[in-house]
Protein backbone atom coordinates (compact mmCIF):
# COMPACT_ATOMS: atom_id res chain seq x y z
CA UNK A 1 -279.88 -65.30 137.06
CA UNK A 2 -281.36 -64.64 133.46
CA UNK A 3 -280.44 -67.56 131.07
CA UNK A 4 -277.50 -65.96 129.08
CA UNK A 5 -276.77 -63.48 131.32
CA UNK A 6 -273.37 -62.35 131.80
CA UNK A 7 -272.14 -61.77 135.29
CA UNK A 8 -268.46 -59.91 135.48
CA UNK A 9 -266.47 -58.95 138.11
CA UNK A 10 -266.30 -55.15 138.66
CA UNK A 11 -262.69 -55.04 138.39
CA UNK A 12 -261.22 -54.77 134.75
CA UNK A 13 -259.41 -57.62 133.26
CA UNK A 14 -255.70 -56.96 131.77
CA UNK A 15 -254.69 -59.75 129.37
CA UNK A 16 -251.58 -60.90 129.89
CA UNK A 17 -250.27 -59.11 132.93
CA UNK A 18 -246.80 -59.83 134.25
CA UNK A 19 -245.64 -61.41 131.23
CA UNK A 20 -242.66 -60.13 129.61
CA UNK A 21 -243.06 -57.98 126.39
CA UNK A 22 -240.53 -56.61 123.80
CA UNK A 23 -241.20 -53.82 121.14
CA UNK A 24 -240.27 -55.04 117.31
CA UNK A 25 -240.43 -52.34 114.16
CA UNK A 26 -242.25 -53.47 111.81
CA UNK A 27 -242.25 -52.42 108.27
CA UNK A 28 -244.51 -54.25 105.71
CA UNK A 29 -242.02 -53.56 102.19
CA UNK A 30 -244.91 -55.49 100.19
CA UNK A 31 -247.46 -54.13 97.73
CA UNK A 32 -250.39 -55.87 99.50
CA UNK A 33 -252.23 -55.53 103.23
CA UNK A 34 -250.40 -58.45 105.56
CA UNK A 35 -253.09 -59.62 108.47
CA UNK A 36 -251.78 -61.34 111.46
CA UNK A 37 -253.47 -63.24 113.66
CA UNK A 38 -253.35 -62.92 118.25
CA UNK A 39 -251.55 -66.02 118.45
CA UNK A 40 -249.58 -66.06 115.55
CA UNK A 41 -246.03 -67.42 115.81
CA UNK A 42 -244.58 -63.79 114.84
CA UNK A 43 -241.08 -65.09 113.87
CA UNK A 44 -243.44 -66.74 111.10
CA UNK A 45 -245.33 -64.19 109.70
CA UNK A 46 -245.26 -63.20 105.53
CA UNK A 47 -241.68 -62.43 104.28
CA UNK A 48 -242.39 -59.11 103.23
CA UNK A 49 -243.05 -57.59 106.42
CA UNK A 50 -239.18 -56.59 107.43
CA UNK A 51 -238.39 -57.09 111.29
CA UNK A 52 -235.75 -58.34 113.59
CA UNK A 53 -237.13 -61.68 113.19
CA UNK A 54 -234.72 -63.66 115.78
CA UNK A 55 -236.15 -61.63 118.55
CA UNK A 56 -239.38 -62.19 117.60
CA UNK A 57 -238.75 -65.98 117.77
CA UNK A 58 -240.55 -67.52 120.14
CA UNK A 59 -243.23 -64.95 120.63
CA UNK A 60 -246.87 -63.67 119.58
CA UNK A 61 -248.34 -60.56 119.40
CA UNK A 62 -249.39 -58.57 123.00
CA UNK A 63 -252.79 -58.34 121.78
CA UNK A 64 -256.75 -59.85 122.49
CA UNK A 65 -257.30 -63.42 121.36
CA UNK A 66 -259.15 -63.55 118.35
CA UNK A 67 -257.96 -60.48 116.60
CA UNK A 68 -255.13 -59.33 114.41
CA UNK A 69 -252.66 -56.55 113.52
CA UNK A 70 -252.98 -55.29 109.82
CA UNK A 71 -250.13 -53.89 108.60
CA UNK A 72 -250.68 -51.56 105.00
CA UNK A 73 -248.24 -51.89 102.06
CA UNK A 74 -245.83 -48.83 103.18
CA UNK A 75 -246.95 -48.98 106.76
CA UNK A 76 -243.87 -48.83 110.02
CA UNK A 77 -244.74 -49.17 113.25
CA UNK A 78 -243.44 -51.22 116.55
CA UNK A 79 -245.76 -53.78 118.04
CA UNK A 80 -245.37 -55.16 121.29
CA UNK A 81 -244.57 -59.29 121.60
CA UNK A 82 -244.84 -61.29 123.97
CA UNK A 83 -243.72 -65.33 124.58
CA UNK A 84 -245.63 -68.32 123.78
CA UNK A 85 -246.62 -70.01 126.35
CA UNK A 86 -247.79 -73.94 126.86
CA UNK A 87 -245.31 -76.78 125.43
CA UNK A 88 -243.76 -74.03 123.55
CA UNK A 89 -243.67 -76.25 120.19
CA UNK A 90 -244.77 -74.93 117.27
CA UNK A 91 -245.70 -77.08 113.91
CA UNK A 92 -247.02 -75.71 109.83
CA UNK A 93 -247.29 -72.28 109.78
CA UNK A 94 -244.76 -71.29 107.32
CA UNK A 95 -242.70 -74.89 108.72
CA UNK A 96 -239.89 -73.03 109.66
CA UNK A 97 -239.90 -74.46 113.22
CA UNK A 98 -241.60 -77.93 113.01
CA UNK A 99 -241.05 -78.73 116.94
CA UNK A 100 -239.34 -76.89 120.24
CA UNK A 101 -238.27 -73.76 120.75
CA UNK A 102 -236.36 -73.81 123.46
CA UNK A 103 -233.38 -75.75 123.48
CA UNK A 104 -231.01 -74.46 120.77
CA UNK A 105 -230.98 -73.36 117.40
CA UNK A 106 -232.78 -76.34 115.72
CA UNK A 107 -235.31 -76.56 113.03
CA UNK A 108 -235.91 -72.84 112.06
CA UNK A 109 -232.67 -71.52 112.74
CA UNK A 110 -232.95 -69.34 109.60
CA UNK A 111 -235.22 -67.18 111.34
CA UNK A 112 -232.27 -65.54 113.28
CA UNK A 113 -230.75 -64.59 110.27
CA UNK A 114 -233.28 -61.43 109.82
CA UNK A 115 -233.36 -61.77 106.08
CA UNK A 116 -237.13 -61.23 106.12
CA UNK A 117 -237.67 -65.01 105.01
């Protein structure tokens, strides 16, 4: 082995296989670019992208760690989600949660009410 050498298996690696994923339109209705990060709490995310933001509760977006989904002023399109995993709390962001998600409506149960806030 070469100091910094990578060695990889020769079989490809598919991120979060087997977890359960849902598809969400999303529609940014702002005038400026809205970036969101892999492990974003999606339910979370800038007011004026317009989504059904009670199914997105809970849940991130399907994609690699360390990148994000750019959405243009204008721009549709569905994304795929997927849960959170872990102790499933979630704190700051835009403090609409502040604690658990599972186990009832709690702090953040605005978020169901799809009002893109």
């Amino acid at each position: 082995m070469i100091p910094g050498e990578y060695v990889l298996r020769p079989e490809p690696i598919t991120a979060n296989a087997g977890r359960e994923a849902i598809e969400v339109a999303v529609t940014n209705t702002g005038d400026r670019p809205v970036q969101v990060g892999s492990h974003f709490h999606f339910a979370e995310v800038n007011a004026a992208l317009h989504f059904d933001r009670a199914a997105a509760r809970g849940r991130r977006l399907d994609i690699p760690a360390g990148t994000a989904a750019r959405f243009e002023p204008g721009d549709s399109r569905s994304v795929r989600l997927i849960g959170l995993a872990g102790a499933r709390e979630v704190y700051g962001l835009s403090n609409a949660v502040n604690g658990k998600l599972d186990g009832g409506p709690g702090p953040g149960a605005s978020l169901a009410e799809g009002d893109g806030k």
